[in-house]
Protein backbone atom coordinates (compact mmCIF):
# COMPACT_ATOMS: atom_id res chain seq x y z
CA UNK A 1 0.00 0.00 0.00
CA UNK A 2 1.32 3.14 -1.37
CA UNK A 3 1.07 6.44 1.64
CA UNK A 4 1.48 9.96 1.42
CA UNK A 5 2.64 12.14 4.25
CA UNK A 6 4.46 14.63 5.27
CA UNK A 7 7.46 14.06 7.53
CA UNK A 8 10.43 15.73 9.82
CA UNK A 9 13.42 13.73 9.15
CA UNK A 10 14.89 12.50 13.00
CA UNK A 11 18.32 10.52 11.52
CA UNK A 12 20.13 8.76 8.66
CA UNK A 13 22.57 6.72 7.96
CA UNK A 14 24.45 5.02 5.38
CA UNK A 15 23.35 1.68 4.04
CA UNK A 16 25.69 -0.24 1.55
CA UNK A 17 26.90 1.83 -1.11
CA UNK A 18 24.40 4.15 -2.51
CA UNK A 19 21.58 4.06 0.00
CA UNK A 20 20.22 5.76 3.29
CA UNK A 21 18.22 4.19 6.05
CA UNK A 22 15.81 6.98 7.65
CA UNK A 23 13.63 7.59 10.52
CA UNK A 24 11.18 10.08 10.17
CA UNK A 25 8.60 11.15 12.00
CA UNK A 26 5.22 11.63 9.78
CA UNK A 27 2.19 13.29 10.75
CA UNK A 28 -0.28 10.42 9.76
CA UNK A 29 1.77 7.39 10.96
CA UNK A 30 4.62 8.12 13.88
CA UNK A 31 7.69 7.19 13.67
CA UNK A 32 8.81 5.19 9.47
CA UNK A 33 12.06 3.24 9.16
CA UNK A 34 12.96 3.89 4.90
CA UNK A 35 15.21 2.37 3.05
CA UNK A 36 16.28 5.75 0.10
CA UNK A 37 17.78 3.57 -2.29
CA UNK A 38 20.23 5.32 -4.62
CA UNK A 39 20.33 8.52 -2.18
CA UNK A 40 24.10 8.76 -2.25
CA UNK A 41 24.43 8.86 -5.81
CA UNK A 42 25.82 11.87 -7.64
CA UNK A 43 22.99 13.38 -9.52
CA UNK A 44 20.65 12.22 -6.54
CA UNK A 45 18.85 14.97 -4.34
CA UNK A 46 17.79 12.05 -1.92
CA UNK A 47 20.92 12.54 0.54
CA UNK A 48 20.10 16.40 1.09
CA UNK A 49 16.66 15.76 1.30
CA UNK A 50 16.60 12.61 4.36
CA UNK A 51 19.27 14.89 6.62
CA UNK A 52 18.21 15.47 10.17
CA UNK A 53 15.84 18.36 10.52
CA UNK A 54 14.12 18.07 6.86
CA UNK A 55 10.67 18.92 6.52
CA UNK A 56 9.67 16.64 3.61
CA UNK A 57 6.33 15.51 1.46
CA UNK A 58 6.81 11.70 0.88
CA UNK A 59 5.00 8.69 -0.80
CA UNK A 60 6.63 5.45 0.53
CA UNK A 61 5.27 1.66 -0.33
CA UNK A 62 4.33 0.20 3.40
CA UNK A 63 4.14 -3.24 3.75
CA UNK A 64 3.59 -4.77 7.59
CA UNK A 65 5.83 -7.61 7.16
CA UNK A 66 8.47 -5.03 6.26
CA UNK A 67 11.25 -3.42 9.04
CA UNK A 68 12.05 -0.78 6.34
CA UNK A 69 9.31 0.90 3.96
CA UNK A 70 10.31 1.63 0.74
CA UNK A 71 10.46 5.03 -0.04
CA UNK A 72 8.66 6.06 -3.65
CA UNK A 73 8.86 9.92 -3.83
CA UNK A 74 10.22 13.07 -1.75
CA UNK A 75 10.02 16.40 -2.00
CA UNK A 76 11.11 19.30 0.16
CA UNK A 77 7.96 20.75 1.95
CA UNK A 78 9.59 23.41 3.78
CA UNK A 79 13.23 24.84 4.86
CA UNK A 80 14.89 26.60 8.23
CA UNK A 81 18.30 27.53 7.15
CA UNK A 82 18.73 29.92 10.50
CA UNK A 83 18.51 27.13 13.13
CA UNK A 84 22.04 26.13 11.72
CA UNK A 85 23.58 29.89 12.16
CA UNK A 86 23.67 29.44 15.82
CA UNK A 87 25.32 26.76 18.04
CA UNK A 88 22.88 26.80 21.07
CA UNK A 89 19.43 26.78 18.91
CA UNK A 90 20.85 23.83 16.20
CA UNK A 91 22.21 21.70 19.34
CA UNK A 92 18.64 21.89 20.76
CA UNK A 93 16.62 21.15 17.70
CA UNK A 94 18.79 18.22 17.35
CA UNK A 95 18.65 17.00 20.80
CA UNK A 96 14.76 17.54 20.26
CA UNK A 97 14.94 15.15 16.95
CA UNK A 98 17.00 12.37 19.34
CA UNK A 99 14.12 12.34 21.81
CA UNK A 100 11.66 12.68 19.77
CA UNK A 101 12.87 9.45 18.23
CA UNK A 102 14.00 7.49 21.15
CA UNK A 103 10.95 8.46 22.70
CA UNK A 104 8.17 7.66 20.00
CA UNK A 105 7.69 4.12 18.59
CA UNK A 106 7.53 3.15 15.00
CA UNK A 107 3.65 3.77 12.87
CA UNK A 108 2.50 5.10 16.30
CA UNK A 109 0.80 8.11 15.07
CA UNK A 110 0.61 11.48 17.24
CA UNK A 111 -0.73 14.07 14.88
CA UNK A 112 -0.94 16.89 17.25
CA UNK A 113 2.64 16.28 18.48
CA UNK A 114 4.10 16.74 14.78
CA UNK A 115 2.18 19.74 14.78
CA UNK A 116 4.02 20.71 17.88
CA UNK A 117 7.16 19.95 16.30
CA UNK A 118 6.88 21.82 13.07
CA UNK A 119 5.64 24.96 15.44
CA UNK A 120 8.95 24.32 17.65
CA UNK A 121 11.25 24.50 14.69
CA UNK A 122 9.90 26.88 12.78
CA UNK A 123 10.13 29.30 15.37
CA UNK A 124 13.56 28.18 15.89
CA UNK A 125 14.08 29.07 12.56
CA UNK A 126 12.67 32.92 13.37
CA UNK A 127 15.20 33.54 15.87
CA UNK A 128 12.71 35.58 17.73
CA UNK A 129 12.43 33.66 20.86
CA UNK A 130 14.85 32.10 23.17
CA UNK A 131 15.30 28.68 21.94
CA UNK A 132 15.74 27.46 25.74
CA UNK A 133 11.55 28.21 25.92
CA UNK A 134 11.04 26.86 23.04
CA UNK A 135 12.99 23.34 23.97
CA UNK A 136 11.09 22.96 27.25
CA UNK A 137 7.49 23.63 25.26
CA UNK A 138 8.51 20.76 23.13
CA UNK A 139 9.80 18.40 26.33
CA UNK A 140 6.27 19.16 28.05
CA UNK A 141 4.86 18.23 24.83
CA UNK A 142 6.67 14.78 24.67
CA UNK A 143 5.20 14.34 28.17
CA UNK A 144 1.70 15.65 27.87
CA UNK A 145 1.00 13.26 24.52
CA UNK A 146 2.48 10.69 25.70
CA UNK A 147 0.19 10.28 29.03
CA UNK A 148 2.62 12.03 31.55
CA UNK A 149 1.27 15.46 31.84
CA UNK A 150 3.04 17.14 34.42
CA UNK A 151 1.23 17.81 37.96
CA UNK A 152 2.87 20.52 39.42
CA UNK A 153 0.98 20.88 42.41
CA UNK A 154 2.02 17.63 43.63
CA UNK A 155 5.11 17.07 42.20
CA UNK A 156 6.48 14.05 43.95
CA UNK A 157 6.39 10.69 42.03
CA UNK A 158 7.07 6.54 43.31
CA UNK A 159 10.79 6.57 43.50
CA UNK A 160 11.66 10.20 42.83
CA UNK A 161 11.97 13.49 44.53
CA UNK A 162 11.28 16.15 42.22
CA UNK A 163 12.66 19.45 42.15
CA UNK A 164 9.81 21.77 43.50
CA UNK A 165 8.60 23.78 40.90
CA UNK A 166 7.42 26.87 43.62
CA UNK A 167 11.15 27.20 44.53
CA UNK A 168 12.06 29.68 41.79
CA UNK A 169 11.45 33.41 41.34
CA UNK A 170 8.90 32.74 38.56
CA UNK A 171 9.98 28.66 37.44
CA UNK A 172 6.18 27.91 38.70
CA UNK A 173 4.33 30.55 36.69
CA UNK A 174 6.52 29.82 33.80
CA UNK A 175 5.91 25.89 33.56
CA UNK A 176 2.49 26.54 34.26
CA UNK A 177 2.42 28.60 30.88
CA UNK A 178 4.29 25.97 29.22
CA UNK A 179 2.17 23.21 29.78
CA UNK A 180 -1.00 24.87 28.20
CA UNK A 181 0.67 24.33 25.24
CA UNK A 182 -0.74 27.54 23.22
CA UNK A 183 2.90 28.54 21.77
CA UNK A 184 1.57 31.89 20.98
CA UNK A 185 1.99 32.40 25.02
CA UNK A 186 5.70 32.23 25.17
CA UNK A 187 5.74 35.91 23.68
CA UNK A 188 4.19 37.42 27.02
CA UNK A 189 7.23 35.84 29.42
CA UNK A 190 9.52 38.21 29.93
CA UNK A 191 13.63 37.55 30.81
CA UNK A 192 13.90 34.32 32.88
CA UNK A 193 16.77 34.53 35.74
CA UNK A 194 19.72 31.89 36.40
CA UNK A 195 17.66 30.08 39.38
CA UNK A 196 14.50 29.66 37.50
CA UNK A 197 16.19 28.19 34.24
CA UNK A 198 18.53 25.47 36.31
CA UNK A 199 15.16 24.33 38.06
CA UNK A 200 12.70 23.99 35.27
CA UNK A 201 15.82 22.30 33.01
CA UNK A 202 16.32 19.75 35.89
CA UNK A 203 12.35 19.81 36.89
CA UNK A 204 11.51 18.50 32.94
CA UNK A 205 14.93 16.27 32.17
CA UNK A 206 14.12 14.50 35.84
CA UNK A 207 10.53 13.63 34.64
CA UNK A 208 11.73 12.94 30.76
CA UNK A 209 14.32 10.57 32.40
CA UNK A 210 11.49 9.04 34.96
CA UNK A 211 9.06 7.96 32.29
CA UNK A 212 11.49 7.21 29.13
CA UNK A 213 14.87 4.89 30.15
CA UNK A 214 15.65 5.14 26.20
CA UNK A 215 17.16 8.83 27.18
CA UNK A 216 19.36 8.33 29.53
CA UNK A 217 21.82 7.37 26.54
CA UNK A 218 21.69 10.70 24.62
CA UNK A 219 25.68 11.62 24.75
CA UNK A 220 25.12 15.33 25.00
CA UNK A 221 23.17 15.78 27.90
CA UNK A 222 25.98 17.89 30.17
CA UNK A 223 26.51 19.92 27.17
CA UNK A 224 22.72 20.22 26.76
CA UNK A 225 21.85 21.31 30.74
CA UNK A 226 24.89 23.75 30.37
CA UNK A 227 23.26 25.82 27.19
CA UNK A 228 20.16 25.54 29.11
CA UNK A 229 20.65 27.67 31.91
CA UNK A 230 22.99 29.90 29.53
């Protein structure tokens, strides 16, 4: 059966000589494994097009049997050329693309978080807000869709001491705002101190860590909890 979606590209990798494996996350179906045969070839537009962060329109033949779909046709569906101008916003949109797919499983479809996801990056690509807010939006999104919304009026959990959310200047106000998950309400918080960014970093990574085991083995977590609180 032949589907069309659109899709964020989450990694690639070489496979034999001229192909690319893929995971992407599509809007209609979660997370796709695709095999892009002939991506590495010379006159091919394939290997530019399955990179990390590429927001593509694709038609791939599924089978259920199959580990790795078979992709038909790709085209580009949209571009952000800033996130890669600066260090701190293109580390976090690719530390958002590793837990997105560590965290989602494959043809487990969550619509509204792609939505999310495409909102996340293309503001990214704006530059207009700190990418810091926008990387903690997208963690309590990961948590909210995938049945561990946040409670942080009680915010102890079996096995866990959390940080306490109250114990910042404003850390309480702020991840109230970011759990309503209207983007558009990022604009109205104003500068964010030291204190408040070191607790709701460590507030969200704690939970992220509690629910998902898969992310304790992304390799650039101290560099990721340093830009953080920058």
């Amino acid at each position: 059966m032949y589907i069309h979606t659109e899709a964020i590209v989450l990694k690639s990798f070489s496979y034999k000589e001229t192909s690319l494996i893929a995971y992407c996350f599509s809007k209609d179906n979660g997370k796709i494994p695709l095999i892009v045969k002939g991506a590495k070839s010379k006159r091919s537009p394939k290997y530019a097009q399955f990179q990390p962060l590429s927001y593509i329109d694709i038609v791939y033949n599924s089978k259920p049997t199959r580990e790795l779909q078979v992709l038909s046709k790709v085209n580009f569906k949209e571009s952000w050329p800033r996130i890669t101008e600066d260090l701190k916003t293109i580390t976090l949109a690719m530390v958002i693309l590793e837990l997105t797919e560590k965290i989602i499983s494959i043809e487990d479809p969550f619509p509204k978080l792609f939505e999310t996801l495409t909102e996340v990056l293309r503001l990214m690509n704006k530059r207009e807000l700190d990418p810091s807010l926008l990387f903690w939006f997208y963690e309590c999104a990961l948590l909210n869709h995938s049945g561990f919304r946040p409670r942080i009026h009680g915010h102890d959990l079996p096995g866990i001491s959390l940080p306490n959310p109250k114990d910042g200047e404003n850390s309480f106000d702020i991840l109230s705002v970011l759990l309503q998950e209207n983007i558009c309400d990022l604009n109205n918080l104003g500068a964010i101190s030291f204190k408040d960014k070191k607790l709701i970093s460590k507030y969200l990574w704690t939970l992220l860590r509690y629910h998902f085991d898969s992310i304790s083995r992304i390799k650039s977590i101290s560099t990721i909890k340093k830009i953080l609180r920058d």
